[in-house]
C-alpha atoms as a PDB file:
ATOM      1  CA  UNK A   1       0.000   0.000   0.000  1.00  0.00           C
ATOM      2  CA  UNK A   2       0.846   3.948  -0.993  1.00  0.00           C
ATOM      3  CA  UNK A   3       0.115   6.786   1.224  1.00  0.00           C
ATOM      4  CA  UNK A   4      -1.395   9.449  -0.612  1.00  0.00           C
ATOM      5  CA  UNK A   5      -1.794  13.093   0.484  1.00  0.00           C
ATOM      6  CA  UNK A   6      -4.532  14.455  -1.869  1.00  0.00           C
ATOM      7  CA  UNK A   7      -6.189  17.564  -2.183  1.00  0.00           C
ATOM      8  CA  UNK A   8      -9.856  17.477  -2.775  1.00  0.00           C
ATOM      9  CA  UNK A   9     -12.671  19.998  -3.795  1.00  0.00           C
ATOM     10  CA  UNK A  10     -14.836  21.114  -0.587  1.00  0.00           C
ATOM     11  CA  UNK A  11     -18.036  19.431  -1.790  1.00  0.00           C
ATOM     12  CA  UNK A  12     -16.178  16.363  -2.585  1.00  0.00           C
ATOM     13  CA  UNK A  13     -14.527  16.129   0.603  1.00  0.00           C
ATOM     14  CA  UNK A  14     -18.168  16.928   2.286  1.00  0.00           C
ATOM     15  CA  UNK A  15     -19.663  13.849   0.620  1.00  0.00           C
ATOM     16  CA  UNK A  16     -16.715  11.585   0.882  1.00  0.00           C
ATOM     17  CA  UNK A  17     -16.815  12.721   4.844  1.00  0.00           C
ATOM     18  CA  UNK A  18     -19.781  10.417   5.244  1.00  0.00           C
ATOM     19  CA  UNK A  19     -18.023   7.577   4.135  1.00  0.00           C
ATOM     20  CA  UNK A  20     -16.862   4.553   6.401  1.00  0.00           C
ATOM     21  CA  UNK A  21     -13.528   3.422   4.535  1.00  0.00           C
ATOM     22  CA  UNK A  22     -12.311   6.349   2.504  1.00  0.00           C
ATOM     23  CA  UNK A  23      -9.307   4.650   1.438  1.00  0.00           C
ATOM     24  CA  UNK A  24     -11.374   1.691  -0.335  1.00  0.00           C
ATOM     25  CA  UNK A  25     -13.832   3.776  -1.212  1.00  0.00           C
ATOM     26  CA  UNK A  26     -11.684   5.872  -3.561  1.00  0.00           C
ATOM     27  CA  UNK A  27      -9.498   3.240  -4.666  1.00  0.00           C
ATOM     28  CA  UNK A  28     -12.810   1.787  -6.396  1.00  0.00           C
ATOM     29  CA  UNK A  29     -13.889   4.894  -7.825  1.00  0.00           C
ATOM     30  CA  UNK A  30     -10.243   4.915  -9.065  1.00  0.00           C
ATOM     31  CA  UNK A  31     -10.335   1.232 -10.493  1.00  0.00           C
ATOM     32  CA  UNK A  32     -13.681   2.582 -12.410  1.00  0.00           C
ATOM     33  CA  UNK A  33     -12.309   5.594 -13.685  1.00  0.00           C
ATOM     34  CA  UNK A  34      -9.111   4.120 -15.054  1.00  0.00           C
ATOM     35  CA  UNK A  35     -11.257   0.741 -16.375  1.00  0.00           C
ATOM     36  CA  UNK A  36     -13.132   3.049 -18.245  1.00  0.00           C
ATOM     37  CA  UNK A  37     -10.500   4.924 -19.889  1.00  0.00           C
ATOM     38  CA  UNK A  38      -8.638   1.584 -20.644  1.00  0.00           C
ATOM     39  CA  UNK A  39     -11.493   0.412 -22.625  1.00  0.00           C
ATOM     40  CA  UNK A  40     -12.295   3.661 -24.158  1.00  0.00           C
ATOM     41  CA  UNK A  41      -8.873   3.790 -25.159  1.00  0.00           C
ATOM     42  CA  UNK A  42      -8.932  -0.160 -26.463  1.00  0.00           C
ATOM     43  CA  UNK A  43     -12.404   1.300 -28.293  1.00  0.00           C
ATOM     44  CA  UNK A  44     -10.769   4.199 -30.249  1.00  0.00           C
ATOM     45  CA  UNK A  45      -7.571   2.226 -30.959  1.00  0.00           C
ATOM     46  CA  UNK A  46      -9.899  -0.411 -33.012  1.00  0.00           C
ATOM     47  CA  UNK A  47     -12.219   2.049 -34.374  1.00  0.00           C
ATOM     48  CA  UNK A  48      -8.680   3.555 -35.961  1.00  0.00           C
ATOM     49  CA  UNK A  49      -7.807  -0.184 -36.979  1.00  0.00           C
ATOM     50  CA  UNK A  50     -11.319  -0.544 -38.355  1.00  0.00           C
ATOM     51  CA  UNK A  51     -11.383   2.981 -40.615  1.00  0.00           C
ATOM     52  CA  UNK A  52      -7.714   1.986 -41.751  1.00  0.00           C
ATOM     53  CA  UNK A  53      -8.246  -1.554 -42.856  1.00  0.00           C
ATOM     54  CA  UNK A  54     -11.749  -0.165 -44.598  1.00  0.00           C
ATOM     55  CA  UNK A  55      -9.820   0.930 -47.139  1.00  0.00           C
ATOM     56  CA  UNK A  56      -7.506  -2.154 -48.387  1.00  0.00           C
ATOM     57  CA  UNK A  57     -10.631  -4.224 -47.476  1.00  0.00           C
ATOM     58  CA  UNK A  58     -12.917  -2.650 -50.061  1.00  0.00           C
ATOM     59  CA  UNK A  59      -9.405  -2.778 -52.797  1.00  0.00           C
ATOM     60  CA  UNK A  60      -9.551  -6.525 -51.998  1.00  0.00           C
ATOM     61  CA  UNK A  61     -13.245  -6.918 -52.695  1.00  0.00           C
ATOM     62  CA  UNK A  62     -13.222  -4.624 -56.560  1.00  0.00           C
ATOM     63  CA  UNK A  63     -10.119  -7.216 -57.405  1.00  0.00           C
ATOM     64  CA  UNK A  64     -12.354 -10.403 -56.007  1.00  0.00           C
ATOM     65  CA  UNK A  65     -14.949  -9.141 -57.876  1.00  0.00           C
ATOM     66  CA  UNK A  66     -12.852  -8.553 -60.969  1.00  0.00           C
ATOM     67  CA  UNK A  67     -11.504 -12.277 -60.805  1.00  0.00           C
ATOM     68  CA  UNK A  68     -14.328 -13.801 -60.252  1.00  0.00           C
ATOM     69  CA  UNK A  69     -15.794 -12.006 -63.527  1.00  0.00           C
ATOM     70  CA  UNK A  70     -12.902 -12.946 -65.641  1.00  0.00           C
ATOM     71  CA  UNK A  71     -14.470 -16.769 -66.405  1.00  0.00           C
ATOM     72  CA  UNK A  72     -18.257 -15.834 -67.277  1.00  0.00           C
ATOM     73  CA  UNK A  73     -16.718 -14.182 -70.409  1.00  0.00           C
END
């Protein structure tokens, strides 16, 4: 375990106040936060794959197309 000294906004600190374990309270809220950004991270990172590959996907399908054609002549 890490000892933290953080500073907090009042009304934060007013709400956290009622709190029984602080310490696990915002190491959860922590784990959330940074799950969320891992997966909207993992998200954008395929979306990027997805839009990239788009491209040489639909090149691929004009030149299956075309060689598929090629024998009904």
């Amino acid at each position: 375990m890490t000892r933290l000294n953080i500073t907090l906004p009042d009304e934060i600190a007013k709400q956290l106040a009622e709190k029984r374990n602080k310490s696990r309270f915002i190491a959860e809220a922590l784990e959330e936060k940074l799950e969320r950004e891992k997966r909207k991270k993992i998200e954008r990172l395929l979306r990027e794959g997805y839009k990239a590959s788009s491209k040489e996907d639909k090149k691929l399908n004009v030149d299956w197309e075309k060689a598929g054609l090629e024998k009904w002549d």
